[in-house]
C-alpha atoms as a PDB file:
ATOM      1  CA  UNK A   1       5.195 -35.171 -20.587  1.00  0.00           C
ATOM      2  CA  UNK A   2       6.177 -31.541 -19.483  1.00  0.00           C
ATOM      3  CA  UNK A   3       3.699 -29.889 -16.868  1.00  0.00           C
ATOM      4  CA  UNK A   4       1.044 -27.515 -18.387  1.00  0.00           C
ATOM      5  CA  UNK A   5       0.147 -24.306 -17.146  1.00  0.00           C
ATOM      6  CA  UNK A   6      -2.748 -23.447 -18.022  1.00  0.00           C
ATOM      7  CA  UNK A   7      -4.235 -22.369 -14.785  1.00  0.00           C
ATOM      8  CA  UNK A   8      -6.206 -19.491 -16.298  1.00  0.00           C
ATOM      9  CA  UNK A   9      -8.454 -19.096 -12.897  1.00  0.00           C
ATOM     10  CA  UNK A  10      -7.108 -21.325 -10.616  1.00  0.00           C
ATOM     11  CA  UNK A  11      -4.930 -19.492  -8.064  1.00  0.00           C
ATOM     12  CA  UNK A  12      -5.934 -16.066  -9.375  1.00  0.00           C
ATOM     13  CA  UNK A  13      -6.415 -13.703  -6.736  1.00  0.00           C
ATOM     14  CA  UNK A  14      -6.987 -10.227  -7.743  1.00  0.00           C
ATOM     15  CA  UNK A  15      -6.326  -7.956  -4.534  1.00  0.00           C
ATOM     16  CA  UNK A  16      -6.524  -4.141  -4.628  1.00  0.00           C
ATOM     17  CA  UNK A  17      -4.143  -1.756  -2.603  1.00  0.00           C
ATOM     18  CA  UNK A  18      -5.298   1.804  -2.615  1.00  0.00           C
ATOM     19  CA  UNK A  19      -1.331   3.062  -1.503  1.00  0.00           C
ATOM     20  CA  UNK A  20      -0.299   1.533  -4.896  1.00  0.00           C
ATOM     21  CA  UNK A  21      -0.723   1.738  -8.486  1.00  0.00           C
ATOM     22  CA  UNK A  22      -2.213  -1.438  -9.768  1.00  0.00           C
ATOM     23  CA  UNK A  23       0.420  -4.168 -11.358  1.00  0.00           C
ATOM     24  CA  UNK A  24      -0.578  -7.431 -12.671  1.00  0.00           C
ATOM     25  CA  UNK A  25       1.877 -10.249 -12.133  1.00  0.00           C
ATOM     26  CA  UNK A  26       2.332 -13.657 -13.621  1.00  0.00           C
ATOM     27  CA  UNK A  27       2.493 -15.806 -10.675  1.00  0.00           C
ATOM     28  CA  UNK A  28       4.097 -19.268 -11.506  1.00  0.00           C
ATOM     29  CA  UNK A  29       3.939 -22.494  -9.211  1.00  0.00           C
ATOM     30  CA  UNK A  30       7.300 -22.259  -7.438  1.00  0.00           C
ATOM     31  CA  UNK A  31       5.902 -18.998  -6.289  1.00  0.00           C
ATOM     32  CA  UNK A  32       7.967 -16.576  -8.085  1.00  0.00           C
ATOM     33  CA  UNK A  33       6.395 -13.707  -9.486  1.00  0.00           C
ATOM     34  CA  UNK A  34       6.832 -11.858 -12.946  1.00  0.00           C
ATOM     35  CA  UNK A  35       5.604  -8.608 -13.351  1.00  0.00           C
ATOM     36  CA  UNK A  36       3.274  -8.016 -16.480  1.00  0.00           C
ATOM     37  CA  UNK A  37       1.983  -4.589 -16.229  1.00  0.00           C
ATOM     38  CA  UNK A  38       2.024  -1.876 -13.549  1.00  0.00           C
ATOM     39  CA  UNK A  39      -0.305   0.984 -14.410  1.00  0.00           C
ATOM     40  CA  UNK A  40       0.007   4.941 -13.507  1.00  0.00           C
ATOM     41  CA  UNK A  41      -3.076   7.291 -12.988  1.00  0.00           C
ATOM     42  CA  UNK A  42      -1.460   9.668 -14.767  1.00  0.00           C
ATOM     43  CA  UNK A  43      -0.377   7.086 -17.590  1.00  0.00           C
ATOM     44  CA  UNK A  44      -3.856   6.369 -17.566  1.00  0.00           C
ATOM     45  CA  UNK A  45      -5.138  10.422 -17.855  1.00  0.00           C
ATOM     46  CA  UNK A  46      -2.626  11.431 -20.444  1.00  0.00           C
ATOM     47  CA  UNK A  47      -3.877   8.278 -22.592  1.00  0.00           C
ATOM     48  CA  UNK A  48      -7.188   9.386 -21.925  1.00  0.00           C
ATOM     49  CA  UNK A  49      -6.674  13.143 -22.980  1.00  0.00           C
ATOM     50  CA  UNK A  50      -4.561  11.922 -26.494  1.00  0.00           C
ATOM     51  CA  UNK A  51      -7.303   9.908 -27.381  1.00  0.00           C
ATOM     52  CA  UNK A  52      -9.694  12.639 -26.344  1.00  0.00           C
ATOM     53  CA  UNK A  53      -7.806  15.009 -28.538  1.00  0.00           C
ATOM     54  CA  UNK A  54      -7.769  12.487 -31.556  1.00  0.00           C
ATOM     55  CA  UNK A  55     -11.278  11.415 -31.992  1.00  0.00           C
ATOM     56  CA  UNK A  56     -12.529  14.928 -31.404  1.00  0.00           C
ATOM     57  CA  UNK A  57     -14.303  14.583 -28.512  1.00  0.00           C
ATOM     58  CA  UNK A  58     -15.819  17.506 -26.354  1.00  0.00           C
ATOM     59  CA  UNK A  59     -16.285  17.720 -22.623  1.00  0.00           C
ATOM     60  CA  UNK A  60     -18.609  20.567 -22.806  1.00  0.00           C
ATOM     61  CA  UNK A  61     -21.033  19.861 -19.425  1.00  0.00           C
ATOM     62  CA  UNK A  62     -19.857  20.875 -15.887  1.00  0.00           C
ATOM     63  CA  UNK A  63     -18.741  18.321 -13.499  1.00  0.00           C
ATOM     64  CA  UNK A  64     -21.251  16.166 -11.651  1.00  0.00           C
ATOM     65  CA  UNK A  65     -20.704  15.614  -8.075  1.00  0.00           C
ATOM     66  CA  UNK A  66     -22.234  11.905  -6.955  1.00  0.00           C
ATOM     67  CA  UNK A  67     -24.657  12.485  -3.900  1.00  0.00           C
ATOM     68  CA  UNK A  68     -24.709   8.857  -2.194  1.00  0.00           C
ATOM     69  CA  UNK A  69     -27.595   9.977  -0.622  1.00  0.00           C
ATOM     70  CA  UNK A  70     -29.489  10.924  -3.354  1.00  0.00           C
ATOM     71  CA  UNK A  71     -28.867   8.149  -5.026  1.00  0.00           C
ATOM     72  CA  UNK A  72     -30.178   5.889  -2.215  1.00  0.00           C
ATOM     73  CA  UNK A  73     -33.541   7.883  -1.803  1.00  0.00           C
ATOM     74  CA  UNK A  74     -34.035   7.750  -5.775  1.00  0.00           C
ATOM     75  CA  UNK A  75     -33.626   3.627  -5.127  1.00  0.00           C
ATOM     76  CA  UNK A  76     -35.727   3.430  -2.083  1.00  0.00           C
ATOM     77  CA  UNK A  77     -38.419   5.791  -4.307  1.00  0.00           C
ATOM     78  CA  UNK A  78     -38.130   2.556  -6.899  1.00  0.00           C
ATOM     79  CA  UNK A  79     -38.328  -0.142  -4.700  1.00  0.00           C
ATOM     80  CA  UNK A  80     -41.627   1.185  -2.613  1.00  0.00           C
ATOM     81  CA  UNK A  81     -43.392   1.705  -5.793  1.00  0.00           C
ATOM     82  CA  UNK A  82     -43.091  -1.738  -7.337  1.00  0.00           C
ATOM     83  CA  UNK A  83     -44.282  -3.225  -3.604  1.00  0.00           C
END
């Protein structure tokens, strides 16, 4: 009977390098490795804006800048009050 691979989680280790774009590889039990997919941010933007563009969809608030702080102090608030 020929080997199966079905190793669907087994051996999968999904590891993130922020100097690279992300590529997903098919990683077969001699070791060898076969790209899939590799992924560009701006692949990923011009996508973004087409599909934007064709279901008609309006950006029409400012950006939001994330306060980490804020955020933390708006938990905190939550957390005291159901103590």
């Amino acid at each position: 009977m020929a080997p199966q691979n079905y190793y669907l989680r087994e051996g999968c280790h999904l590891c993130r390098d922020p100097s690279k774009n992300p590529s997903f590889s098919e990683i077969h039990r001699s070791g060898n490795r076969e790209p899939i997919l590799s992924i560009k941010y701006e692949d990923v933007l011009e996508f973004a804006k087409k599909v934007t563009e064709e279901f008609q969809v309006k950006v029409d608030y400012p950006p939001v800048k994330f306060m980490p702080e804020k955020a933390r102090e708006k938990i905190n608030e939550i957390i005291e009050s159901r103590r």
